[in-house]
C-alpha atoms as a PDB file:
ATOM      1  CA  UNK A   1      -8.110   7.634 -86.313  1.00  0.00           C
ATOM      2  CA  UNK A   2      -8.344   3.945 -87.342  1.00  0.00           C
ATOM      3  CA  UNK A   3     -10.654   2.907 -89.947  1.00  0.00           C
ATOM      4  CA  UNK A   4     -12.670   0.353 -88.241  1.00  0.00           C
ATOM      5  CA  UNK A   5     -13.201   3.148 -84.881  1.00  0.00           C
ATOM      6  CA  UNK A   6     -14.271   5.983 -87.432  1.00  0.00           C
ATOM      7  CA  UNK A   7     -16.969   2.485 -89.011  1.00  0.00           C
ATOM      8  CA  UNK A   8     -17.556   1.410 -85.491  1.00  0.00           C
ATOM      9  CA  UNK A   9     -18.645   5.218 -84.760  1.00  0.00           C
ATOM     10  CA  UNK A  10     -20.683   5.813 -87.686  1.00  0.00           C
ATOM     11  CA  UNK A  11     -22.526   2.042 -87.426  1.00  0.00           C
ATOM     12  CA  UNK A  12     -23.719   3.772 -83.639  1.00  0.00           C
ATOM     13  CA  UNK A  13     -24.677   6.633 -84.805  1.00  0.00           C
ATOM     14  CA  UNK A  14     -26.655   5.244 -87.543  1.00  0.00           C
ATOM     15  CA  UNK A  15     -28.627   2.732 -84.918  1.00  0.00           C
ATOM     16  CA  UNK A  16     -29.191   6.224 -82.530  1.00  0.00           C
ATOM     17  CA  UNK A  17     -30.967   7.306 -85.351  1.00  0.00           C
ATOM     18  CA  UNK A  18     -32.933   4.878 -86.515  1.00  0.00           C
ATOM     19  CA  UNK A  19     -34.062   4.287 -82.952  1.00  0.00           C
ATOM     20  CA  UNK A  20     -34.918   7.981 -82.177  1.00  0.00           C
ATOM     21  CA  UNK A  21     -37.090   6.887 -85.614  1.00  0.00           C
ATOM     22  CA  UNK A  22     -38.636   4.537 -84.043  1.00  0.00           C
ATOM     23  CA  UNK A  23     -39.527   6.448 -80.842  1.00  0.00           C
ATOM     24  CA  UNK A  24     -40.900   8.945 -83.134  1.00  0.00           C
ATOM     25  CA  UNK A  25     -42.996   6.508 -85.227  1.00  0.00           C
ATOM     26  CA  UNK A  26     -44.430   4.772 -82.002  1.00  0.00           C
ATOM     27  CA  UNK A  27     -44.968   8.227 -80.315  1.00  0.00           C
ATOM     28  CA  UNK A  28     -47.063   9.197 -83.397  1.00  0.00           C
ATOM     29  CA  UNK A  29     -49.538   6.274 -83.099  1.00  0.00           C
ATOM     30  CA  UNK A  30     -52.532   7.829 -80.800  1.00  0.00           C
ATOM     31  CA  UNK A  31     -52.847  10.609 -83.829  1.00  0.00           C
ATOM     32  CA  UNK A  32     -53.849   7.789 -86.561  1.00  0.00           C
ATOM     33  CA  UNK A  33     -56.454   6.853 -84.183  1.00  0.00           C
ATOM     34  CA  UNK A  34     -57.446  10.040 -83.761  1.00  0.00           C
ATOM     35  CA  UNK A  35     -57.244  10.256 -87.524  1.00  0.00           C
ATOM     36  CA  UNK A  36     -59.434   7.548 -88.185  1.00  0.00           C
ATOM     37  CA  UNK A  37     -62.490   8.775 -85.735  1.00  0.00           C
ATOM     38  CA  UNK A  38     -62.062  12.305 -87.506  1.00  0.00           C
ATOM     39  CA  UNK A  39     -62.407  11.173 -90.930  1.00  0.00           C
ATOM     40  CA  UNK A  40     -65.663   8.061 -89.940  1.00  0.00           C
ATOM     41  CA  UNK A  41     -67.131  11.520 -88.363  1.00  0.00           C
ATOM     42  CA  UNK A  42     -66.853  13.109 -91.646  1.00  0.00           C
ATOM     43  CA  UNK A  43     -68.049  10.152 -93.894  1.00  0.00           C
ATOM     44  CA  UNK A  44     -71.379   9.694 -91.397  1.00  0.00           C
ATOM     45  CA  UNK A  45     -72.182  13.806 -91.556  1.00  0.00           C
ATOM     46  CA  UNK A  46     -71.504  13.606 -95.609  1.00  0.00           C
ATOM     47  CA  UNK A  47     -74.249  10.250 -95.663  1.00  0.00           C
ATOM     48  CA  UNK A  48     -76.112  12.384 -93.406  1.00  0.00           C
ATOM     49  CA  UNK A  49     -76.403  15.732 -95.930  1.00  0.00           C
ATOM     50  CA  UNK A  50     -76.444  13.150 -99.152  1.00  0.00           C
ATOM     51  CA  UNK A  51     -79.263  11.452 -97.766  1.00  0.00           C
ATOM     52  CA  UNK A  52     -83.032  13.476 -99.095  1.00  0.00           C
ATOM     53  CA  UNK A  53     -85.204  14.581 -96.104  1.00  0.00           C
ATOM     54  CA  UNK A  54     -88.422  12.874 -95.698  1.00  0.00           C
ATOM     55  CA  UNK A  55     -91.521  14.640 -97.802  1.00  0.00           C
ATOM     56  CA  UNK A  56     -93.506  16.088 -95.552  1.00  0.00           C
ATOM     57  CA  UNK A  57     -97.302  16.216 -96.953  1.00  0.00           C
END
């Protein structure tokens, strides 16, 4: 096989790939969110317990 096919083939293969990366990536996106309301859930329980119940006299 001739130099430049066996280049031409790999360059294509190495564009599938960083496209199926992409997909991936993009795909992935909805759990940061997710991510994000899981761990502001955490930090407003942990104020919640840190913070001293009112005296009741």
């Amino acid at each position: 096989m001739h130099t430049q096919t066996q280049l031409a083939e790999y360059r294509m293969a190495e564009r599938h790939a960083q496209a199926q990366a992409y997909r991936l990536a993009k795909a992935a996106k909805p759990e940061r969110e997710l991510r994000t309301r899981i761990g502001w859930t955490l930090v407003e329980v942990g104020l919640r317990l840190a913070t001293p119940a009112p005296a009741t006299t």
